[in-house]
C-alpha atoms as a PDB file:
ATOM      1  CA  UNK A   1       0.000   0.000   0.000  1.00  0.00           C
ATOM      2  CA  UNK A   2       0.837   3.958  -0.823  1.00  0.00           C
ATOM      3  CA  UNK A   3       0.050   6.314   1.388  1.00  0.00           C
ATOM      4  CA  UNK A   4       0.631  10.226   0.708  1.00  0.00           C
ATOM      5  CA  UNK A   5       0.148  13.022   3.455  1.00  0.00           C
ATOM      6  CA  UNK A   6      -0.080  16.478   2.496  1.00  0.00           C
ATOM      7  CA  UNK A   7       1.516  18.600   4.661  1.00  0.00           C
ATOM      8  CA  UNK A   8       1.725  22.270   4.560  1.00  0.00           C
ATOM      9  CA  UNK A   9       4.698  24.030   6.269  1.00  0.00           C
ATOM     10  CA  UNK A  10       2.725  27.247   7.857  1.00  0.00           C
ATOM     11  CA  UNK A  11       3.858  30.505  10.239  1.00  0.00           C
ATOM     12  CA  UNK A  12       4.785  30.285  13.758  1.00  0.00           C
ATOM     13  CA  UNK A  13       3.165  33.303  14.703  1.00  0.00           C
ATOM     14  CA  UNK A  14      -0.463  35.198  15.072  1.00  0.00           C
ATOM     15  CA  UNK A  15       1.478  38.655  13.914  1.00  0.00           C
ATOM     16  CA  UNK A  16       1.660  38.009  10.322  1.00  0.00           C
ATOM     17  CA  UNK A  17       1.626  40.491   7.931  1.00  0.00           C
ATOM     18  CA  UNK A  18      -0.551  41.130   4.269  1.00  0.00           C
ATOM     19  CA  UNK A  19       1.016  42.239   1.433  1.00  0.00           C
ATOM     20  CA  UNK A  20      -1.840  44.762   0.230  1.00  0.00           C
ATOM     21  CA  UNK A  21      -1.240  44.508  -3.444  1.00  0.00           C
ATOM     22  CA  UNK A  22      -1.268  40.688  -3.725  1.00  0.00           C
ATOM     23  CA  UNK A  23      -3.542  39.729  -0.755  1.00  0.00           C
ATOM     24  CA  UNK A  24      -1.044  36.812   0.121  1.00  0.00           C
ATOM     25  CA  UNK A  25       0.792  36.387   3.332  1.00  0.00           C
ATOM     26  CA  UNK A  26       4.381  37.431   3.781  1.00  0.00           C
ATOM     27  CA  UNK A  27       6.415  35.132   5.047  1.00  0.00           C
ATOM     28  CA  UNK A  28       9.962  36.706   4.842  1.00  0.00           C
ATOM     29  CA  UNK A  29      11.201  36.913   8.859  1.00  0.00           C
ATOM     30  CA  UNK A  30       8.557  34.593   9.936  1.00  0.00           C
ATOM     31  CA  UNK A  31       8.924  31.071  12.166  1.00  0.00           C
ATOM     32  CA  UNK A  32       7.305  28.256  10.561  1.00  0.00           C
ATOM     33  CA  UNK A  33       6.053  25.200  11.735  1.00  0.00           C
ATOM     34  CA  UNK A  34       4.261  22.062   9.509  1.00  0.00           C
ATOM     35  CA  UNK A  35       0.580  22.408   9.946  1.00  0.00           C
ATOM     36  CA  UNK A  36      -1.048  20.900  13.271  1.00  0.00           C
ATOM     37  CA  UNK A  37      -3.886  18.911  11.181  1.00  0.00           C
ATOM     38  CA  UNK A  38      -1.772  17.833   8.809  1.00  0.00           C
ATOM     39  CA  UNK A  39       0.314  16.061  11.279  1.00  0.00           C
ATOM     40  CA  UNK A  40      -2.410  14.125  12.839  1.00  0.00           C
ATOM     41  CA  UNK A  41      -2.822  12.802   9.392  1.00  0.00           C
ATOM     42  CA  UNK A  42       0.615  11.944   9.373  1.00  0.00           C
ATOM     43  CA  UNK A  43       0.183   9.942  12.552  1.00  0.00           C
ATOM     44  CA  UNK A  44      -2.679   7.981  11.104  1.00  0.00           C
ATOM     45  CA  UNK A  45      -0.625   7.028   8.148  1.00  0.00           C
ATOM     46  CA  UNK A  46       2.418   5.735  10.118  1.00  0.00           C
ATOM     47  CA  UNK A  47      -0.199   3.938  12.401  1.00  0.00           C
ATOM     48  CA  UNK A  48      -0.946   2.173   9.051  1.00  0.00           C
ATOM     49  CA  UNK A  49       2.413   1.088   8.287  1.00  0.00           C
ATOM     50  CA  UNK A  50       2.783  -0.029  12.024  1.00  0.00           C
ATOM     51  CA  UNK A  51       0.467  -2.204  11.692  1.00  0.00           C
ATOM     52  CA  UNK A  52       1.503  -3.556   7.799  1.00  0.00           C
ATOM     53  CA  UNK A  53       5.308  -2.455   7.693  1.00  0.00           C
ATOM     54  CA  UNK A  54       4.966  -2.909   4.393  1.00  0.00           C
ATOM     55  CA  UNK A  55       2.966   0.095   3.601  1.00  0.00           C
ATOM     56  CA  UNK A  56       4.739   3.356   2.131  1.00  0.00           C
ATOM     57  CA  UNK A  57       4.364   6.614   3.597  1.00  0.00           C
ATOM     58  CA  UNK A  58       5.202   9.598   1.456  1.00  0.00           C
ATOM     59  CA  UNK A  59       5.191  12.906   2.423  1.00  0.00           C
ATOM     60  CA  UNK A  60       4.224  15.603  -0.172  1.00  0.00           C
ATOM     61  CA  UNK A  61       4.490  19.441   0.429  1.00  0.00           C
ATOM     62  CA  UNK A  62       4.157  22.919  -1.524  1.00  0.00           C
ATOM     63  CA  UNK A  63       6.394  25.908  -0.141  1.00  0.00           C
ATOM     64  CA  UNK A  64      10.137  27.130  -0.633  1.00  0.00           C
ATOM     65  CA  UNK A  65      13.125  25.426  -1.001  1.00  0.00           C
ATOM     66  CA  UNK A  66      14.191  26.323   2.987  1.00  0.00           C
ATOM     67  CA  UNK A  67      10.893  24.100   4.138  1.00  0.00           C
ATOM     68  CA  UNK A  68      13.336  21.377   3.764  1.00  0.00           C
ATOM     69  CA  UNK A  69      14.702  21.771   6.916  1.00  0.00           C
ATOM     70  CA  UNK A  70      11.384  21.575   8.883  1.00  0.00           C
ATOM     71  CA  UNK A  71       9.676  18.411   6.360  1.00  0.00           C
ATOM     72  CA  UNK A  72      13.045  16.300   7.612  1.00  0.00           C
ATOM     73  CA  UNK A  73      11.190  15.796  11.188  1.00  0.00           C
ATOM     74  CA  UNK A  74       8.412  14.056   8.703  1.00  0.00           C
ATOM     75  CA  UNK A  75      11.436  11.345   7.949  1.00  0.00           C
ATOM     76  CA  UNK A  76      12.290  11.105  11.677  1.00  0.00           C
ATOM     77  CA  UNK A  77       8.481  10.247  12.547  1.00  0.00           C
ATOM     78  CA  UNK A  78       8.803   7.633   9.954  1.00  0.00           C
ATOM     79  CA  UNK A  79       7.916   8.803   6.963  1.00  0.00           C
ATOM     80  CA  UNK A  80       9.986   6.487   3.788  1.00  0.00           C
ATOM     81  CA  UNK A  81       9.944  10.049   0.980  1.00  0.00           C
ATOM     82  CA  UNK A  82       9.480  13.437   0.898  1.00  0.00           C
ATOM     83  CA  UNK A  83       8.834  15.387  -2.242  1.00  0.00           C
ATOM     84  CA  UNK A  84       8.383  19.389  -1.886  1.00  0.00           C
ATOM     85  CA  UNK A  85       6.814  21.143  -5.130  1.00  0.00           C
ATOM     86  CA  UNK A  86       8.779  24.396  -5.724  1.00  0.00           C
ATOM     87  CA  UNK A  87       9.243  26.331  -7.872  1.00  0.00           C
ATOM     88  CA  UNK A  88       8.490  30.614  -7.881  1.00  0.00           C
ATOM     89  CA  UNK A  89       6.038  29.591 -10.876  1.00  0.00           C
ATOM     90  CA  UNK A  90       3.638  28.125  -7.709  1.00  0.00           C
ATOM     91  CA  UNK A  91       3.820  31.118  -5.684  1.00  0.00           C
ATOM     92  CA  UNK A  92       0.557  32.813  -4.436  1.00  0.00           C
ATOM     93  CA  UNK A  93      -1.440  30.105  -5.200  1.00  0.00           C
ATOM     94  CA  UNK A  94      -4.901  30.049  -3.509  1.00  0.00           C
ATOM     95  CA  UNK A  95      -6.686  26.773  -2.739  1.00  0.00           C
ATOM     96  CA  UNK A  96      -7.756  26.164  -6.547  1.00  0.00           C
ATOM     97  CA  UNK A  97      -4.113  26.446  -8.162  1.00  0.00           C
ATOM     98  CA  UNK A  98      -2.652  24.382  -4.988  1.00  0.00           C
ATOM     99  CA  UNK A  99      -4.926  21.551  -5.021  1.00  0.00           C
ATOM    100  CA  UNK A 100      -4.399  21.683  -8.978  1.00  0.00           C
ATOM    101  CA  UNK A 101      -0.783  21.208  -8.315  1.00  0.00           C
ATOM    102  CA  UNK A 102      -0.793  18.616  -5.171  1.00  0.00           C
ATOM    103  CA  UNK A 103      -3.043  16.656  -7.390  1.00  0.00           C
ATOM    104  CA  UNK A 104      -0.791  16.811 -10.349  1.00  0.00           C
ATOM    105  CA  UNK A 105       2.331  15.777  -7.980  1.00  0.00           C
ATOM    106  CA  UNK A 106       0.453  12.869  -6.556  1.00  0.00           C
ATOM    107  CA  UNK A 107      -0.030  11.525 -10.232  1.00  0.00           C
ATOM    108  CA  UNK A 108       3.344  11.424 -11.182  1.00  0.00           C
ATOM    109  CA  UNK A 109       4.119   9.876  -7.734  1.00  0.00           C
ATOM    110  CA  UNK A 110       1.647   7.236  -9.116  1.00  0.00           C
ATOM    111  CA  UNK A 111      -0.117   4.294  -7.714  1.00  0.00           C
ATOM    112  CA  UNK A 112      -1.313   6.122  -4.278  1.00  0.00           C
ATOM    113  CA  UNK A 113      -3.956   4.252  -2.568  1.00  0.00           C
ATOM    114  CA  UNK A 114      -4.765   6.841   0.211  1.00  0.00           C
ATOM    115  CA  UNK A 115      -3.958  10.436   0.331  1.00  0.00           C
ATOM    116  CA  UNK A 116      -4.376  12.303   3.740  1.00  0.00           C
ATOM    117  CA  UNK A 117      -4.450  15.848   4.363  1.00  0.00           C
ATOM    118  CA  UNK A 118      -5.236  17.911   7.389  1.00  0.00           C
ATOM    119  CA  UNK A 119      -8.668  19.472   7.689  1.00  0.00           C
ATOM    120  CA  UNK A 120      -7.564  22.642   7.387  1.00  0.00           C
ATOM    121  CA  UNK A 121      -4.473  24.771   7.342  1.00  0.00           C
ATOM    122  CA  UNK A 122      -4.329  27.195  10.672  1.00  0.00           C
ATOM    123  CA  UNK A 123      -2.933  30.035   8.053  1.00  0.00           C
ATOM    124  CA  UNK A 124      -5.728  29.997   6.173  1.00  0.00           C
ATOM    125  CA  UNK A 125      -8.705  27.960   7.843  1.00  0.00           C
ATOM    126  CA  UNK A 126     -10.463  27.171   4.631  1.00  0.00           C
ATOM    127  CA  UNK A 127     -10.943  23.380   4.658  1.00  0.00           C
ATOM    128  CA  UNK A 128     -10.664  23.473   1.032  1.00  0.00           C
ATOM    129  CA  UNK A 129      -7.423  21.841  -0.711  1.00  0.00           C
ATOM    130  CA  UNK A 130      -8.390  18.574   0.637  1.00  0.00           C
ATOM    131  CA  UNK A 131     -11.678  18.489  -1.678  1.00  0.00           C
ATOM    132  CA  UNK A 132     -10.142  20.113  -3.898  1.00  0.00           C
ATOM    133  CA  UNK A 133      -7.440  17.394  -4.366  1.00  0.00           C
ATOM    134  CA  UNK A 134      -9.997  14.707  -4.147  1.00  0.00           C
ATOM    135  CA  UNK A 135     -12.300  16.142  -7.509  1.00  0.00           C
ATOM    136  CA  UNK A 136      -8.962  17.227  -9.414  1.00  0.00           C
ATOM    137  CA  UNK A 137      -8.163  13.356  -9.368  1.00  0.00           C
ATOM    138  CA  UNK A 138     -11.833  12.095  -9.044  1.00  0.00           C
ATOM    139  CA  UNK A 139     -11.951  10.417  -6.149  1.00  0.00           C
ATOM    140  CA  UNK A 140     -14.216   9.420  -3.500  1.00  0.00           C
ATOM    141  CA  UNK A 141     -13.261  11.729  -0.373  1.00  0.00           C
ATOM    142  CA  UNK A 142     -14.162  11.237   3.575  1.00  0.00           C
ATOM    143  CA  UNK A 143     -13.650  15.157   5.901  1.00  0.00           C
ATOM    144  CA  UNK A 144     -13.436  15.693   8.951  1.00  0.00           C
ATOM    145  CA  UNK A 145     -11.710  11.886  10.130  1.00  0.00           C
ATOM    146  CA  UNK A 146     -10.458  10.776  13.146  1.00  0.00           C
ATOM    147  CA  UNK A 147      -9.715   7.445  13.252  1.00  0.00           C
ATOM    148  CA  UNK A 148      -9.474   4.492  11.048  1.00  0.00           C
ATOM    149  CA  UNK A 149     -11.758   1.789  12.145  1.00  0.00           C
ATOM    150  CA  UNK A 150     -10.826  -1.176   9.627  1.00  0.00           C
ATOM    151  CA  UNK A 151      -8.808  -1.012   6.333  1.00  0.00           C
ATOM    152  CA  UNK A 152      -8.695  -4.166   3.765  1.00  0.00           C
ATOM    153  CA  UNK A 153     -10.117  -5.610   0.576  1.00  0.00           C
ATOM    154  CA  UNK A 154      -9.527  -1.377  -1.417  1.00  0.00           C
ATOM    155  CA  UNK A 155     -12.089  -0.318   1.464  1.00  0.00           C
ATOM    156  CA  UNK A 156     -11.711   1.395   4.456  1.00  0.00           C
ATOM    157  CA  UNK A 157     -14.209   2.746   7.293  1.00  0.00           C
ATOM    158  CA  UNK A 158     -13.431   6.048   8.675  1.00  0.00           C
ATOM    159  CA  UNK A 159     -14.739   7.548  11.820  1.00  0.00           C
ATOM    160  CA  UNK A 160     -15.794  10.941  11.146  1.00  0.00           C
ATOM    161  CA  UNK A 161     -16.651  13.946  13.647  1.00  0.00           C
ATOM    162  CA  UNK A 162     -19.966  15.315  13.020  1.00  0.00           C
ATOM    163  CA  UNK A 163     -21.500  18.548  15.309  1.00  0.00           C
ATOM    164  CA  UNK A 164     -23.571  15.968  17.130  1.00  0.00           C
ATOM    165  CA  UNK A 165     -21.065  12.938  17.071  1.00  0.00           C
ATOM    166  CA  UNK A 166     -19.566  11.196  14.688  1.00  0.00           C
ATOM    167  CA  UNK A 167     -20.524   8.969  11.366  1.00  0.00           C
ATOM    168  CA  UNK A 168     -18.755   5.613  10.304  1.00  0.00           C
ATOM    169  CA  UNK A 169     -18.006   6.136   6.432  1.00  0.00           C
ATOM    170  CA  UNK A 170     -17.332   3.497   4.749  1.00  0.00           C
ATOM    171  CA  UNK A 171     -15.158   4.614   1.389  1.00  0.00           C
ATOM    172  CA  UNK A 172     -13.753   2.660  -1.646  1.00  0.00           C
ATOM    173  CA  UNK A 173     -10.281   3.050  -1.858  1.00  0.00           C
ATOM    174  CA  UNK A 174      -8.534   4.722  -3.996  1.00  0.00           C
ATOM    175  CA  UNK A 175      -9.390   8.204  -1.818  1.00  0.00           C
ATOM    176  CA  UNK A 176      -8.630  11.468  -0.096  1.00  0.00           C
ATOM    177  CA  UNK A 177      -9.149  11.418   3.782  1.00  0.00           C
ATOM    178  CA  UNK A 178      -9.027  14.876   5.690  1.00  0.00           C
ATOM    179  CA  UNK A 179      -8.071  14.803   9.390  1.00  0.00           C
ATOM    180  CA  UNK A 180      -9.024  16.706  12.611  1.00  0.00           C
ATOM    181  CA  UNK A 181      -7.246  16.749  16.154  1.00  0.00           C
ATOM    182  CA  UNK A 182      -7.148  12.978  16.530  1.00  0.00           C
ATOM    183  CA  UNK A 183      -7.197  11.523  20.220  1.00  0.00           C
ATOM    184  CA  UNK A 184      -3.631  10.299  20.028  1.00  0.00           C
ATOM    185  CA  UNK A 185      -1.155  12.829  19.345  1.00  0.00           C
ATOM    186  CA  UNK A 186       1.580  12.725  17.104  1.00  0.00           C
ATOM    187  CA  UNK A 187       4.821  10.533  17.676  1.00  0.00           C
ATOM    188  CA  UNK A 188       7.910  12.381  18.174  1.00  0.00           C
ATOM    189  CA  UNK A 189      10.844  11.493  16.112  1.00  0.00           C
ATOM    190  CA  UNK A 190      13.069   8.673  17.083  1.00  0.00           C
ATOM    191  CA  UNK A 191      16.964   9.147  17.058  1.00  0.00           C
ATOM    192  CA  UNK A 192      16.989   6.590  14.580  1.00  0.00           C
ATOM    193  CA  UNK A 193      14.393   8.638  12.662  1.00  0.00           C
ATOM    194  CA  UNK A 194      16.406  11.600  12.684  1.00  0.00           C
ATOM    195  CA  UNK A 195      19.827  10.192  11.753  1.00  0.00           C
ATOM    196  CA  UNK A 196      18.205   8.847   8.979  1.00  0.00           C
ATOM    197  CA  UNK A 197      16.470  12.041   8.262  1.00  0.00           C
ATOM    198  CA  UNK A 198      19.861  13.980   7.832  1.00  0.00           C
ATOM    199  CA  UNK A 199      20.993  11.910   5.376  1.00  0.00           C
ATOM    200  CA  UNK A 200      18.013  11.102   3.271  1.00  0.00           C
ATOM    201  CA  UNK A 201      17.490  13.644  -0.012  1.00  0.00           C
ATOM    202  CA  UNK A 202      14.373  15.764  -0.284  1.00  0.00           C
ATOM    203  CA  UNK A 203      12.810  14.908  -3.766  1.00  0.00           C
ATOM    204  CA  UNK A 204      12.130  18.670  -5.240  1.00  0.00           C
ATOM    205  CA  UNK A 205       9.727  19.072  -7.918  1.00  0.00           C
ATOM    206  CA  UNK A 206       9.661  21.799 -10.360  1.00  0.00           C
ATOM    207  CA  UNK A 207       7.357  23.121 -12.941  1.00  0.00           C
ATOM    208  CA  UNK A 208       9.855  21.378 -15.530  1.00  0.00           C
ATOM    209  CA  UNK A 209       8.779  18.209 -13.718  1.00  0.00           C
ATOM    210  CA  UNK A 210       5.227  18.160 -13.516  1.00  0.00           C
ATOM    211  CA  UNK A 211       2.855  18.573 -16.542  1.00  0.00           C
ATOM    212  CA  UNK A 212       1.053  21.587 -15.213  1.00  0.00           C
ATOM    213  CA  UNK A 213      -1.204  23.785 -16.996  1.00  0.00           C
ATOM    214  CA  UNK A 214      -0.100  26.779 -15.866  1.00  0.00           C
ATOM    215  CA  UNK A 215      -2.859  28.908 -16.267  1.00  0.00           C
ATOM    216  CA  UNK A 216      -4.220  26.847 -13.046  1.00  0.00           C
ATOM    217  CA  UNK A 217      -1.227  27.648 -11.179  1.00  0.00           C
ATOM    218  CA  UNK A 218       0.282  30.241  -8.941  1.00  0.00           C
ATOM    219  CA  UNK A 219      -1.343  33.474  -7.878  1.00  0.00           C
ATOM    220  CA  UNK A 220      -1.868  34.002 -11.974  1.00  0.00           C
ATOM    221  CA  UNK A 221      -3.946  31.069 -12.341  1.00  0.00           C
ATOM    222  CA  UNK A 222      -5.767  31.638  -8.880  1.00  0.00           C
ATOM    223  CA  UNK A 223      -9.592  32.564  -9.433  1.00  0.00           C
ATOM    224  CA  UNK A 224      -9.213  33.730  -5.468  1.00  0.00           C
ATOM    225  CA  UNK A 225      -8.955  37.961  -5.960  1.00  0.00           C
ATOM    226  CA  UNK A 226      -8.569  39.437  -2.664  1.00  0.00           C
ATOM    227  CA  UNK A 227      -9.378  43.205  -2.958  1.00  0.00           C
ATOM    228  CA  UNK A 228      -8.822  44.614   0.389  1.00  0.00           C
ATOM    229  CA  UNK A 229      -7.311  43.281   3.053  1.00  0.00           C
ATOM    230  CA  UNK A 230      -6.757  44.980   6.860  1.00  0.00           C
ATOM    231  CA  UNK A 231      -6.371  44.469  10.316  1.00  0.00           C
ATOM    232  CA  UNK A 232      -9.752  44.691  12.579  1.00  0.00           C
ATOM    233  CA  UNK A 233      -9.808  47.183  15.293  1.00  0.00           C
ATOM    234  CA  UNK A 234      -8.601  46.229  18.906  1.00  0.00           C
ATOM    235  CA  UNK A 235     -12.014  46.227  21.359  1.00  0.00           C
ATOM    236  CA  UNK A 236     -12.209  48.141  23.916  1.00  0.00           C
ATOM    237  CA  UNK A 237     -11.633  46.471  27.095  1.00  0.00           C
ATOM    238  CA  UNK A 238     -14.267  45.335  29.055  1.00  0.00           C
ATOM    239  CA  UNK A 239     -15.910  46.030  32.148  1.00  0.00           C
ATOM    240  CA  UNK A 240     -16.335  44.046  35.526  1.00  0.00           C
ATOM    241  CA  UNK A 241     -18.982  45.278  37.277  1.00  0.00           C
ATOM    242  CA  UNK A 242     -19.656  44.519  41.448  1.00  0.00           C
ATOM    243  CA  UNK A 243     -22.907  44.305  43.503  1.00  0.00           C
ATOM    244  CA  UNK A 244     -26.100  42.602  44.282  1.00  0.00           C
ATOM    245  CA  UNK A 245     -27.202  40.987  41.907  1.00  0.00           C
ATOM    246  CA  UNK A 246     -31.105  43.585  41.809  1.00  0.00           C
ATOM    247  CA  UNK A 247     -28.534  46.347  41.288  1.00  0.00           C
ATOM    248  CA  UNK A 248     -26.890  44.938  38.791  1.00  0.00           C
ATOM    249  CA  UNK A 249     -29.685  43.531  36.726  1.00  0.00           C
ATOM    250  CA  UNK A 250     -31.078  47.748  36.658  1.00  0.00           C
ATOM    251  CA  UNK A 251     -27.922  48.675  35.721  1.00  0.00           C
ATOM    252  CA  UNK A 252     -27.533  46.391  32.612  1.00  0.00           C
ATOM    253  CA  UNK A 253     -31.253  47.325  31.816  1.00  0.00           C
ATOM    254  CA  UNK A 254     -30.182  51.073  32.034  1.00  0.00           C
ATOM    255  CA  UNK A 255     -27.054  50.172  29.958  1.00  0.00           C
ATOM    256  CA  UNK A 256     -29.107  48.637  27.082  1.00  0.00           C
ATOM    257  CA  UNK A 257     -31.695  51.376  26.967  1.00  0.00           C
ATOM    258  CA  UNK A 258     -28.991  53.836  26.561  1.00  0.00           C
ATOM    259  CA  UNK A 259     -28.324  51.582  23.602  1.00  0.00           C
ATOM    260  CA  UNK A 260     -30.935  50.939  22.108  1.00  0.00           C
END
């Protein structure tokens, strides 16, 4: 069995800044981390291939060249392969042109039978590359999972979280899983891992290697405009108000007349 993750290196930090003419985040200066979600779908893989050691895990990633440094940890988990898409022809991209290309890099991997990806991405928070992966190949897809229940015979039931529970999915395989906050978190990397992690190679894709259109790719081929983008005003602190509790109950009804 194949098994890709998609996992998005993100920023470290709540103070990031806009750049106003592109609407994208700047990232020059900035700490980054791989994405929470995403490594919770990482876990599930490698609790896959610990239970069939055959299995191959391979990690797959769009950013800059220096998110090398932080996918290595991905090898020291236990991941077999990395390959990062880069190239400044995939810069910008919004959740259209990304998905495109993910979904382009996980065909010329070839022969994937699951693809995980985090829910979301805590930079963005739009849930959306994982679907969009999933109809760009034209496969069956499963959100929100959190555990595997039983995988065998190209099918696989998936426990999903729902706003009143969850929902046991059972899915055809080929597909695209996306992962929430799981109940185990994820492994730390062995000292094995990570001496094999500094001297395994990062496999770097290009837009020479992958048979992109590229009008679906970058922030040209991104149908995502953003037109303005600022920072919301600070509120005003609040107030803590002390008494009986008659006194204050006519004070919040004065309050809200005053209002209103």
């Amino acid at each position: 069995m194949r098994i890709v993750v998609c996992i998005k290196e993100v920023p470290d930090t709540t103070e990031v800044k806009i750049d106003t003419e592109t609407g994208t985040l700047i990232r020059q200066g900035i700490p980054s981390i791989l994405n929470p979600f995403d490594m919770y779908a990482l876990e599930i893989a490698l609790e896959i291939k610990d239970d069939n050691p055959a299995t191959e895990v391979i990690v797959l990633s769009m950013g800059p060249p220096n998110a090398e440094k932080n996918l290595r940890d991905t090898i020291a988990m236990g991941a077999d392969a990395v390959y990062l898409v880069t190239d400044r022809a995939f810069a910008g991209a919004d959740t259209w042109a990304t998905s495109y290309t993910l979904s382009t890099a996980i065909k010329y991997i070839g022969d994937v039978d699951i693809i995980f990806t985090g829910k979301q991405a805590i930079d963005g928070d739009t849930a959306q590359t994982g679907p969009g992966i999933a109809e760009w190949l034209d496969l069956p897809q499963v959100t929100f999972a959190k555990k595997i229940h039983k995988l065998g015979d190209n099918r696989m039931t998936v426990e999903r979280s729902t706003e009143t529970g969850y929902e046991l999915v059972e899915v055809e395989l080929p597909a695209v899983i996306t992962v929430v906050k799981g109940d185990k978190d994820p492994r730390l990397p062995s000292l094995r891992g990570m001496m094999k992690a500094k001297k395994s190679s990062i496999n770097k894709l290009t837009v020479k290697d992958l048979p992109v259109d590229e009008e679906n790719i970058g922030l040209s081929g991104s149908p995502t405009k953003v037109h303005k983008v600022f920072t919301p005003p600070k509120r005003k602190s609040g107030e803590i108000w002390e008494g009986e509790p008659e006194q204050l109950v006519e004070k919040l009804l004065a309050e809200i007349e005053d209002i209103i």
